[in-house]
C-alpha atoms as a PDB file:
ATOM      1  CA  UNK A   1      -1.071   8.691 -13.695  1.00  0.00           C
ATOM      2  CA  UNK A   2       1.736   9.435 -11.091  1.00  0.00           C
ATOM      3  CA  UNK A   3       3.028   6.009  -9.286  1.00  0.00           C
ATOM      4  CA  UNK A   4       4.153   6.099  -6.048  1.00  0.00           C
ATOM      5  CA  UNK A   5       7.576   6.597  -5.267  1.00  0.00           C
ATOM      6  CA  UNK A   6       9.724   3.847  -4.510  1.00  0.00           C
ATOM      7  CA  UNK A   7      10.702   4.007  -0.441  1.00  0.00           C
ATOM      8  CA  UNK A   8      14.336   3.356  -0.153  1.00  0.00           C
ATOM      9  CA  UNK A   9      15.723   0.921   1.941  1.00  0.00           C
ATOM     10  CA  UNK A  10      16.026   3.198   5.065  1.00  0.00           C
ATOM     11  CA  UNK A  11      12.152   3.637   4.999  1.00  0.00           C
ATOM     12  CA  UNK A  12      10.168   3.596   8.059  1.00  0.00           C
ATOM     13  CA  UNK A  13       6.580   2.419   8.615  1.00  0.00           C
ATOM     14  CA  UNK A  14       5.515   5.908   8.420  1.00  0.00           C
ATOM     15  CA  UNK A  15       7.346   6.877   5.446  1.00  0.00           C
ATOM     16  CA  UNK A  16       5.057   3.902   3.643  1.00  0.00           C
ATOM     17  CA  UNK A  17       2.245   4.812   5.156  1.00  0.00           C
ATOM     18  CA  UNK A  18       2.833   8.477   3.403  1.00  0.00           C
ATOM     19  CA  UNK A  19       3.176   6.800   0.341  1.00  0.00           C
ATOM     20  CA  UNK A  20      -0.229   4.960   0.426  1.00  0.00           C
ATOM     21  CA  UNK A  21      -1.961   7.823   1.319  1.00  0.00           C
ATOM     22  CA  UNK A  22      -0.614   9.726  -1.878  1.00  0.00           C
ATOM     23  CA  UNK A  23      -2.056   6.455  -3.584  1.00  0.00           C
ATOM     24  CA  UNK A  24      -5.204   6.742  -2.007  1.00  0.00           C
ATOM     25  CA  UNK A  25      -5.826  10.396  -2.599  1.00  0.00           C
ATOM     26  CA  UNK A  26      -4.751   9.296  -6.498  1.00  0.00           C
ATOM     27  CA  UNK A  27      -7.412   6.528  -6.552  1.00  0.00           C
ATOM     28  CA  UNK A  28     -10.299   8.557  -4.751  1.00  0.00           C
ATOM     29  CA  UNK A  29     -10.015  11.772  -5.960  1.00  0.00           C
ATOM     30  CA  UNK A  30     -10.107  12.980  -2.298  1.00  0.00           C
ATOM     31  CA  UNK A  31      -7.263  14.834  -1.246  1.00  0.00           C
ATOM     32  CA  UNK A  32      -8.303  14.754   2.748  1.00  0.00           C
ATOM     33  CA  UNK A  33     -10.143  12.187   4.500  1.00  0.00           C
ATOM     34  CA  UNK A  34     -12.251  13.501   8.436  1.00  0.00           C
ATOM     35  CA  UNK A  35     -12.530  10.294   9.672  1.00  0.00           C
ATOM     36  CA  UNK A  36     -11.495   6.482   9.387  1.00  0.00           C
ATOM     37  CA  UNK A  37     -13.181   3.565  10.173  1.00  0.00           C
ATOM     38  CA  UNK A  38     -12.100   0.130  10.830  1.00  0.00           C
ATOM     39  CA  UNK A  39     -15.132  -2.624  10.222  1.00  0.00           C
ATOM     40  CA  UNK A  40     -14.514  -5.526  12.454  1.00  0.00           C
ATOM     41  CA  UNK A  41     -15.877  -8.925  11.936  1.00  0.00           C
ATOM     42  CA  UNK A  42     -19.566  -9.061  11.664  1.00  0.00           C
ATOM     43  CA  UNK A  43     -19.888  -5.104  11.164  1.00  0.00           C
ATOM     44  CA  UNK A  44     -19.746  -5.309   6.971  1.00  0.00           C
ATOM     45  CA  UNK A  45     -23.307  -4.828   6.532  1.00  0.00           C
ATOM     46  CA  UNK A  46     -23.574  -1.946   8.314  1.00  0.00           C
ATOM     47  CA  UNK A  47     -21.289  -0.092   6.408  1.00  0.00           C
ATOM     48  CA  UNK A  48     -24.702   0.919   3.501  1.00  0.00           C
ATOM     49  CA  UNK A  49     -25.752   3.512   6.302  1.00  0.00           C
ATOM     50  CA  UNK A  50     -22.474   5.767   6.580  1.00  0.00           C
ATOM     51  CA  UNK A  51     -23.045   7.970   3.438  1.00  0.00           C
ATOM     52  CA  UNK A  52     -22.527   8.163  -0.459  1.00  0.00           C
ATOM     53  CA  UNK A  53     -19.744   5.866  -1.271  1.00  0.00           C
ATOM     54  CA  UNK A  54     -17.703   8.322  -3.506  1.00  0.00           C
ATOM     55  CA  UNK A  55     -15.039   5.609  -4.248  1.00  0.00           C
ATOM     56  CA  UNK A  56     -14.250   1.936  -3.336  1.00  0.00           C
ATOM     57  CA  UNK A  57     -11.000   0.417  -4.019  1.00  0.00           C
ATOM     58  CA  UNK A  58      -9.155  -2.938  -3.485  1.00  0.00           C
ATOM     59  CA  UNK A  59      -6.655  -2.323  -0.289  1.00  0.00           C
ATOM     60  CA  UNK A  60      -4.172  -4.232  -2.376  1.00  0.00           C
ATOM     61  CA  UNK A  61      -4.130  -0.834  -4.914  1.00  0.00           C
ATOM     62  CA  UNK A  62      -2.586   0.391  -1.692  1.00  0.00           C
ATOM     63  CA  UNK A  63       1.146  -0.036  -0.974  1.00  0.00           C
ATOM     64  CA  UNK A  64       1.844  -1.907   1.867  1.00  0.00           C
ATOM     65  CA  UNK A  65      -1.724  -3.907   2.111  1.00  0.00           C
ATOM     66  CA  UNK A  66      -2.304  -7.181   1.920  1.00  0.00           C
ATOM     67  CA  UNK A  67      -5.231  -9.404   1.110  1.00  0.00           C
ATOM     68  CA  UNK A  68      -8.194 -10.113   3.323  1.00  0.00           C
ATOM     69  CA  UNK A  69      -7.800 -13.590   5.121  1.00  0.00           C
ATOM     70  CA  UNK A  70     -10.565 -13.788   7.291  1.00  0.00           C
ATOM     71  CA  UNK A  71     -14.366 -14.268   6.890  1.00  0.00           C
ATOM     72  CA  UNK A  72     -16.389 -11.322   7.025  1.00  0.00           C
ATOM     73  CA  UNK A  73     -14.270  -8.944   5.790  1.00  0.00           C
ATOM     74  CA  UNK A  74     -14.195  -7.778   1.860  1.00  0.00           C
ATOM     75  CA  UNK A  75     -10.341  -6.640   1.436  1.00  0.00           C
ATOM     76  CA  UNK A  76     -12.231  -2.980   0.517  1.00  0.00           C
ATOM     77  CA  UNK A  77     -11.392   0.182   1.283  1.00  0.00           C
ATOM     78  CA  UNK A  78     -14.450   2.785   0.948  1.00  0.00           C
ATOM     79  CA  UNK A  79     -14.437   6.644   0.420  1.00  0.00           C
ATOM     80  CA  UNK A  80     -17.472   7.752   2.418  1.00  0.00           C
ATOM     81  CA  UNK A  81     -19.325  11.469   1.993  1.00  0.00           C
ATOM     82  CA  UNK A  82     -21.660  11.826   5.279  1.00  0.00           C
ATOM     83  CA  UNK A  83     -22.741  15.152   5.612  1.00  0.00           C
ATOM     84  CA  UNK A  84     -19.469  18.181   5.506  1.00  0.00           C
ATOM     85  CA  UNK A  85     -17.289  14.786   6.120  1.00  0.00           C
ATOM     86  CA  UNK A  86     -15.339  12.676   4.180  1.00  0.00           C
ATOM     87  CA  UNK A  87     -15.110   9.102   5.604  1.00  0.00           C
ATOM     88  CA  UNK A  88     -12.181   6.681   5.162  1.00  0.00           C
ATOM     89  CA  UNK A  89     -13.833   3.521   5.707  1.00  0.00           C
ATOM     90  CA  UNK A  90     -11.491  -0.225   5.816  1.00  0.00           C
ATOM     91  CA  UNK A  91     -13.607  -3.097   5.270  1.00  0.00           C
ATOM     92  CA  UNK A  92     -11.155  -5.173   6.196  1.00  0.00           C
ATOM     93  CA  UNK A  93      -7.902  -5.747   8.811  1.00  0.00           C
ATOM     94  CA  UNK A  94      -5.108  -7.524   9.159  1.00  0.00           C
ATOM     95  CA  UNK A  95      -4.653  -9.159  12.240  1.00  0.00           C
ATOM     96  CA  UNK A  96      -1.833  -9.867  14.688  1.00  0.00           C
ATOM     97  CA  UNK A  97      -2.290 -14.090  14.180  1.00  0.00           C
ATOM     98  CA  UNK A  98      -1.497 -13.287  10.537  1.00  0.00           C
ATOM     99  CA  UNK A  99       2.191 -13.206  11.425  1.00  0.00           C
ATOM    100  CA  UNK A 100       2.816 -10.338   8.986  1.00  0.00           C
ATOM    101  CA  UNK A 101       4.178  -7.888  11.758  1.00  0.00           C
ATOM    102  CA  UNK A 102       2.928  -5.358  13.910  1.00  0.00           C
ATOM    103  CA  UNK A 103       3.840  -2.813  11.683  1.00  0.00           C
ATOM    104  CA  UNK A 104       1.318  -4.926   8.965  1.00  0.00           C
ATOM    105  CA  UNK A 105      -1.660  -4.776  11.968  1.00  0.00           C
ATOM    106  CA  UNK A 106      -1.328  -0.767  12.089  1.00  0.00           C
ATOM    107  CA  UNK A 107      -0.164   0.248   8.426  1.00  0.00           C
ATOM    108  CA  UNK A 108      -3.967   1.259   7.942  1.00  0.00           C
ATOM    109  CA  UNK A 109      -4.399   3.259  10.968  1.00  0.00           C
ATOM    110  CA  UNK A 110      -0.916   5.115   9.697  1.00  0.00           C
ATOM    111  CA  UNK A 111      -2.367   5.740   6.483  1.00  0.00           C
ATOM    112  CA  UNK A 112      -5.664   6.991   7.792  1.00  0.00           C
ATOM    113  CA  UNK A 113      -3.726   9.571   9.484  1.00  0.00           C
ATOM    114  CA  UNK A 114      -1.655  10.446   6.834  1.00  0.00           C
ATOM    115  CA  UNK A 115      -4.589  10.838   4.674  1.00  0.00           C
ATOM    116  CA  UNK A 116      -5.358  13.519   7.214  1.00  0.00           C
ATOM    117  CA  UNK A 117      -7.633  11.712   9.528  1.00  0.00           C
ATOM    118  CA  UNK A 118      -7.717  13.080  13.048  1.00  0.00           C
ATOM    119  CA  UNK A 119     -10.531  10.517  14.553  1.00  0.00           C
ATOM    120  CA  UNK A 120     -10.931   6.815  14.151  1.00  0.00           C
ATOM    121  CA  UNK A 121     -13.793   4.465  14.891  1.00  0.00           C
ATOM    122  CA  UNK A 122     -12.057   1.255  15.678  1.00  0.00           C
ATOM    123  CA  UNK A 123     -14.818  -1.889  15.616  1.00  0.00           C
ATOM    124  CA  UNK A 124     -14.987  -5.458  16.013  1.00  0.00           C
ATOM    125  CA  UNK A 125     -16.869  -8.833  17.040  1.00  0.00           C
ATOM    126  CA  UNK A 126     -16.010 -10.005  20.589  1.00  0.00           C
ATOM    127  CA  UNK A 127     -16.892 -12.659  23.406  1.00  0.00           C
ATOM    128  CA  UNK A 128     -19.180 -10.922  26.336  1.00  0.00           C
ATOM    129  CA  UNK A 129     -18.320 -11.579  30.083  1.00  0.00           C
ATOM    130  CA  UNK A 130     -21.863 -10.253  31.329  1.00  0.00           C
ATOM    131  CA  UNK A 131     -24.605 -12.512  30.883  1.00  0.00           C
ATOM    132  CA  UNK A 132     -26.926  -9.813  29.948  1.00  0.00           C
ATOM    133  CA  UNK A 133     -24.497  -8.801  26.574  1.00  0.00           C
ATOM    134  CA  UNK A 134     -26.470 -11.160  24.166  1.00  0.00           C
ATOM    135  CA  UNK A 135     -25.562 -11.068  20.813  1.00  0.00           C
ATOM    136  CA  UNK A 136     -25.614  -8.560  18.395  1.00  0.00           C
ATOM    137  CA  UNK A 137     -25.505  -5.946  21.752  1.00  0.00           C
ATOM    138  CA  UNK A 138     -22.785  -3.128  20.829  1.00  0.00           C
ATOM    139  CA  UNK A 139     -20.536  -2.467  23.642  1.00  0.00           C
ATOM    140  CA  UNK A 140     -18.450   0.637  24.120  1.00  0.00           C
ATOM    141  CA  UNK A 141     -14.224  -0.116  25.097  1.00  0.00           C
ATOM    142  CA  UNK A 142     -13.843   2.254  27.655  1.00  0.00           C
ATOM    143  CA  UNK A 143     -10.234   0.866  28.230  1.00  0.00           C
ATOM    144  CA  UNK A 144      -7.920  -2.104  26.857  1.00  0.00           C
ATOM    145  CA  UNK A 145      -5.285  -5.090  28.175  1.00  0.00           C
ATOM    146  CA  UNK A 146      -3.285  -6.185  25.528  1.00  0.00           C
ATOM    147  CA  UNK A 147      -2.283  -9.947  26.095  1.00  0.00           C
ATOM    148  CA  UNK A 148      -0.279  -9.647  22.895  1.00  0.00           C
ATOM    149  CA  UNK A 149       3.000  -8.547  25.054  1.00  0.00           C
ATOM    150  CA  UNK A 150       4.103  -6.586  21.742  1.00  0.00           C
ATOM    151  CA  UNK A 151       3.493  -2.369  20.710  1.00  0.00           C
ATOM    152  CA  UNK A 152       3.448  -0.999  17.378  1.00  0.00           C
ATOM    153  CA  UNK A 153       5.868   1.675  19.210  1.00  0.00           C
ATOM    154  CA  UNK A 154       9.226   1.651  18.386  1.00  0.00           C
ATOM    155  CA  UNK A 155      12.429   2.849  20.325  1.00  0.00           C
ATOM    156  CA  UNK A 156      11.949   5.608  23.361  1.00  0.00           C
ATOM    157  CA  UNK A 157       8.959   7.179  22.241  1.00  0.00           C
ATOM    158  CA  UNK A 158       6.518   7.307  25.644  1.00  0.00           C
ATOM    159  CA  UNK A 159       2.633   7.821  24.213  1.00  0.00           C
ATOM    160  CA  UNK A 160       0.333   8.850  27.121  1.00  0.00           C
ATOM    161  CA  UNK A 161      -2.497   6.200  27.254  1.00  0.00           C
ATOM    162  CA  UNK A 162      -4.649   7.427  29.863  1.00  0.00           C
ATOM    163  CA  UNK A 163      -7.640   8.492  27.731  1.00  0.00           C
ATOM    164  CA  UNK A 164      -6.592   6.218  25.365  1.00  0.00           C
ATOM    165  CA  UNK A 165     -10.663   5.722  23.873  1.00  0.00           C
ATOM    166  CA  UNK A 166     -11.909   9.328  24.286  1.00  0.00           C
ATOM    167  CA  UNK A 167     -14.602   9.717  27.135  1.00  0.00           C
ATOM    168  CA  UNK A 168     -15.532  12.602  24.931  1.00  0.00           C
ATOM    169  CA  UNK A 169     -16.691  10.496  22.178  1.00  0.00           C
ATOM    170  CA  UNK A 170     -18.339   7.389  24.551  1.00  0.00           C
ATOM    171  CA  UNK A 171     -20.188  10.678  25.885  1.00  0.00           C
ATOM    172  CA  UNK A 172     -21.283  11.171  22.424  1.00  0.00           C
ATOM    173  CA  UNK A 173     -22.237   7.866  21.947  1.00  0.00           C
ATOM    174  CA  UNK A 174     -24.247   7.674  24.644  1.00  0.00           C
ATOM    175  CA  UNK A 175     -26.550  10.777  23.552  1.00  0.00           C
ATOM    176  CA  UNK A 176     -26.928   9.148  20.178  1.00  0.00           C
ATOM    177  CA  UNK A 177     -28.011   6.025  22.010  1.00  0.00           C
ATOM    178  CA  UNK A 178     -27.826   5.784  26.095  1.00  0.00           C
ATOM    179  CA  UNK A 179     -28.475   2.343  26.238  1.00  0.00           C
ATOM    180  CA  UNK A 180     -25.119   1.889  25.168  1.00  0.00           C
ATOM    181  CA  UNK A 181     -22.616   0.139  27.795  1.00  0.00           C
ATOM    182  CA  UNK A 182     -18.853   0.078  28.179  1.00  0.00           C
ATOM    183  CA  UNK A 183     -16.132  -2.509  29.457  1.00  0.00           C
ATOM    184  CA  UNK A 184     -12.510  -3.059  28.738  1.00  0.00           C
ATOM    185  CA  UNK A 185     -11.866  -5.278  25.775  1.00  0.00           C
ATOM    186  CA  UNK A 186      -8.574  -7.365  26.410  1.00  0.00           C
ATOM    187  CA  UNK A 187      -7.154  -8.402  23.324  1.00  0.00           C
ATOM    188  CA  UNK A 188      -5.502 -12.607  22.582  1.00  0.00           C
ATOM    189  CA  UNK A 189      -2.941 -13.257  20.511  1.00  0.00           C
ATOM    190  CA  UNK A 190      -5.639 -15.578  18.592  1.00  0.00           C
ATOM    191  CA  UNK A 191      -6.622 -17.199  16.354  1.00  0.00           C
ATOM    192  CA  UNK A 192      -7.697 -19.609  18.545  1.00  0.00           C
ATOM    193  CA  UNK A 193     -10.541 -18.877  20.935  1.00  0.00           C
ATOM    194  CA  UNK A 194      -9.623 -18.665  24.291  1.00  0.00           C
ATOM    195  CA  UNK A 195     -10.136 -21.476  27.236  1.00  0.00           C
ATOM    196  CA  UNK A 196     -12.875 -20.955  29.740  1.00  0.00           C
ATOM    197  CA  UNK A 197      -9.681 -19.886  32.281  1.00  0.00           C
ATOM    198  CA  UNK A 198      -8.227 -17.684  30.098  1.00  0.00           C
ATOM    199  CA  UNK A 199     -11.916 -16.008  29.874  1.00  0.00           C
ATOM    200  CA  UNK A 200     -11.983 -15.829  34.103  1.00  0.00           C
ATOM    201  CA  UNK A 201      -8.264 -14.612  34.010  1.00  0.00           C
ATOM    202  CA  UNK A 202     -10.152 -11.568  32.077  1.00  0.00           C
ATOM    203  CA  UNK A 203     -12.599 -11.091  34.351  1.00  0.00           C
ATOM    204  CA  UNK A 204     -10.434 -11.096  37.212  1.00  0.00           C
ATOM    205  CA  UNK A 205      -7.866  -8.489  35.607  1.00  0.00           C
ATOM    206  CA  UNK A 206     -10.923  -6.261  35.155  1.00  0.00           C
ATOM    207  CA  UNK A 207     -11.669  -7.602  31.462  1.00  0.00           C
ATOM    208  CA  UNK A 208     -15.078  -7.819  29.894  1.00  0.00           C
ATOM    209  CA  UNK A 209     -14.720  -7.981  26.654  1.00  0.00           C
ATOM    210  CA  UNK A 210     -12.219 -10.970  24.595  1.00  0.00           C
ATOM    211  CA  UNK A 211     -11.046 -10.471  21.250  1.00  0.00           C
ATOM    212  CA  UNK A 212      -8.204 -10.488  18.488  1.00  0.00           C
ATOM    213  CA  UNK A 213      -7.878  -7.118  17.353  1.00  0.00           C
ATOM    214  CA  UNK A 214      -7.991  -3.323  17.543  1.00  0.00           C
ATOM    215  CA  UNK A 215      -5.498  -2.660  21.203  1.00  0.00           C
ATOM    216  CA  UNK A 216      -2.419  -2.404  18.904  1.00  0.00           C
ATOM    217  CA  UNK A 217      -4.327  -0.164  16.089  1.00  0.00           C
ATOM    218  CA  UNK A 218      -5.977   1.862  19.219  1.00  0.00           C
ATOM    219  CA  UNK A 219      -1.993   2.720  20.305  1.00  0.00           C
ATOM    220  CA  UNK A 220      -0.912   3.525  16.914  1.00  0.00           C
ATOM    221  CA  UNK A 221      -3.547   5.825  16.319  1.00  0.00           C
ATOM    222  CA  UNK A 222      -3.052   7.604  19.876  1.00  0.00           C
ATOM    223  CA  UNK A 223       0.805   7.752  18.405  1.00  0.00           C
ATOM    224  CA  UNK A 224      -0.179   9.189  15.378  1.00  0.00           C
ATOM    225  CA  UNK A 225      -2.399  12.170  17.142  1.00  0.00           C
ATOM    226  CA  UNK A 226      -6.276  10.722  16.463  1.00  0.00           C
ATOM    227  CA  UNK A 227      -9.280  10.595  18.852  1.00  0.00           C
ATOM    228  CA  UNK A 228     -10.155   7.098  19.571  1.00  0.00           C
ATOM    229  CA  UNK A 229     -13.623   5.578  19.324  1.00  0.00           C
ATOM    230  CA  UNK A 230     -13.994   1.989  20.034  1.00  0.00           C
ATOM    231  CA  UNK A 231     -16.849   0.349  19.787  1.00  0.00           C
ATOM    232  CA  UNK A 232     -17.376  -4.018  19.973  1.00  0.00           C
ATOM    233  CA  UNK A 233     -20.371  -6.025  18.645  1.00  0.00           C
ATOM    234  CA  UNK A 234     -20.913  -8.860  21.020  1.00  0.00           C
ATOM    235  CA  UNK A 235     -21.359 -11.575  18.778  1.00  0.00           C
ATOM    236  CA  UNK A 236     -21.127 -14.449  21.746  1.00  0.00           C
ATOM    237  CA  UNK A 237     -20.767 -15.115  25.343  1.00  0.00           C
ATOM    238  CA  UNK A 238     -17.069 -15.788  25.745  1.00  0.00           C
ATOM    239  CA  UNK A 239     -15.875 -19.647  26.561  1.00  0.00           C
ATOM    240  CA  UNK A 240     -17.327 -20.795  29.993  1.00  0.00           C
ATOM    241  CA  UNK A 241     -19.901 -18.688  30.190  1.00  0.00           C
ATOM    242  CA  UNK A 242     -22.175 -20.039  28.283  1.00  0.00           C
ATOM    243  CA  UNK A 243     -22.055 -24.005  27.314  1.00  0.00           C
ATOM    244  CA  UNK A 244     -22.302 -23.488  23.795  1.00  0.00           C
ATOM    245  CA  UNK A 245     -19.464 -24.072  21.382  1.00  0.00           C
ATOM    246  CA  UNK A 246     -17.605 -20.920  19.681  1.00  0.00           C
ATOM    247  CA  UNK A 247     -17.392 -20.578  15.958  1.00  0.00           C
ATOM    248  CA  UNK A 248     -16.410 -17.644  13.191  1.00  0.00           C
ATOM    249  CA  UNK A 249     -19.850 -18.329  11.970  1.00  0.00           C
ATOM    250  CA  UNK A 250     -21.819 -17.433  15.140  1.00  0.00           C
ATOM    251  CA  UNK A 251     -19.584 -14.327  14.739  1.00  0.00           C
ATOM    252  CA  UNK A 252     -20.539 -13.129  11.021  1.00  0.00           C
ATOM    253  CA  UNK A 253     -24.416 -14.409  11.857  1.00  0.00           C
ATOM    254  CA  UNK A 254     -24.834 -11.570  14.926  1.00  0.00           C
ATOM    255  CA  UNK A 255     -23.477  -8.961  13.290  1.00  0.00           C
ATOM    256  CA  UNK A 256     -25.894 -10.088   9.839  1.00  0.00           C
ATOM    257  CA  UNK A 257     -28.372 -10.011  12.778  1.00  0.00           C
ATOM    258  CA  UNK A 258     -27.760  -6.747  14.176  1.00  0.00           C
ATOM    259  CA  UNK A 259     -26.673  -4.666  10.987  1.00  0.00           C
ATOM    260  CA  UNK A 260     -29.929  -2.479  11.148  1.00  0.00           C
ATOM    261  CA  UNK A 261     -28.646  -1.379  14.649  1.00  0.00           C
ATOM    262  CA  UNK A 262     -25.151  -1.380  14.007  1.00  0.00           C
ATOM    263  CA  UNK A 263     -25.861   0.890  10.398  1.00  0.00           C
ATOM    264  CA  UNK A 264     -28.095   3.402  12.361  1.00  0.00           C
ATOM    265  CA  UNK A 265     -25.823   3.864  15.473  1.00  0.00           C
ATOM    266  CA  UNK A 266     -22.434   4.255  13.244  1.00  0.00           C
ATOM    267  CA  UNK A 267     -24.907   6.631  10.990  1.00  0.00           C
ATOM    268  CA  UNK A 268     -25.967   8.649  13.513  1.00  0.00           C
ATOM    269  CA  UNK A 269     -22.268   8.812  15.469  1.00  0.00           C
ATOM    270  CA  UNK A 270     -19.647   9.130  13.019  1.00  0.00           C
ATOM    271  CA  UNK A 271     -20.963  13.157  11.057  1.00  0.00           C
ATOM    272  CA  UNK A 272     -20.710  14.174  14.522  1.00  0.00           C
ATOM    273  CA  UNK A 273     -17.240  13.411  15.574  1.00  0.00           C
END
């Protein structure tokens, strides 16, 4: 079997991302991939309802990949066959409080597009700001703040983010399911959860979503030429707004709780993209 070349020293983020695609197309036996998914905390079991898993592998087969290190995700990567499609589905991220690098956060939305993806479903588990988001409610990100002050963007390269998750796709959504809402996820450095002000500074910024994740793979992607879908499982009502404690536990038990829903709307959403 070929190996992957060795990158030389000079090698940019892209140029490994190239070279884990190669590896991926070796390891699956499929040469293009339609569509990549990211499976955020508390999505896992809903990834049975995509399609005929054609391959699964371990991301660390992948150059460039690292280990799962947080709870609810399997450190797999799934090749997915739903309908004329073939999906590219991570079962895992890594995220920014991981302190490998930005480049680390967004080296699987790289290789999804070198793998020939040209739409991504970015997911995850988030705090809700409305009241009436219990959990296990899927909310659409219409829009993002990153709090993380950092881009996966390097040097004077200016990436339009106006329709940064496509309205085209949201509109989608919403004939699959129109009970779906939208709000603007703002993303914390983490891991920690954030204070009851840092929850109203949201709000007050036009936040109503709070998370960890996806704003910095949403910008890569939009670099890299792919249609953005975002989609967050509310898994709690963010600090202050409810009295009740937060925990990673609450997190994985919504999304066990809403996998039916979550299965069936990603089922129904993702041939048609």
């Amino acid at each position: 079997m070929t190996q992957p070349q060795t990158q030389p020293e000079t090698a940019t983020p892209y140029d490994h991302a190239q070279n884990a695609a190669a590896r991926l197309a070796e390891l699956t036996g499929v040469e293009r991939h339609d569509v990549a998914l990211v499976l955020g905390s508390g999505w896992l079991p809903a990834v049975d309802a995509l399609g005929e898993a054609t391959a699964e592998i371990a991301t660390t087969d992948l150059p460039g990949f690292s280990a799962a290190a947080v709870a609810g995700h399997s450190g797999k990567i799934r090749s997915v066959k739903a309908g004329d499609k073939q999906l590219l589905v991570f079962l895992s991220r890594t995220h920014y409080y991981e302190g490998k690098g930005v480049a680390a956060v967004v080296h699987g939305v790289r290789t999804a597009a070198a793998a020939g993806c040209r739409a991504i479903v970015l997911t995850n588990g988030c705090g809700g700001l409305k009241t009436s988001w219990t959990p296990g409610t899927p909310v659409l990100i219409s829009d993002h703040i990153n709090l993380t002050g950092r881009s996966p963007i390097e040097g004077a390269h200016f990436v339009d983010l106006t329709d940064l998750y496509s309205s085209r796709l949201r509109a989608m959504c919403r004939e699959v399911d129109p009970t779906l809402d939208e709000g603007v996820y703002v993303q914390f450095p983490g891991p920690h959860y954030e204070t009851p002000a840092e929850v109203r500074m949201a709000g007050i910024m036009g936040g109503h979503l709070v998370g960890m994740s996806t704003t910095l793979e949403a910008i890569a992607a939009r670099e890299a030429g792919m249609e953005v879908l975002g989609i967050s499982l509310v898994t709690n009502l963010a600090a202050g707004i409810s009295d009740q404690p937060l925990n990673h536990e609450e997190v994985l038990e919504a999304g066990r709780a809403a996998a039916s829903r979550m299965g069936e709307l990603l089922g129904r959403i993702v041939p048609r993209i």
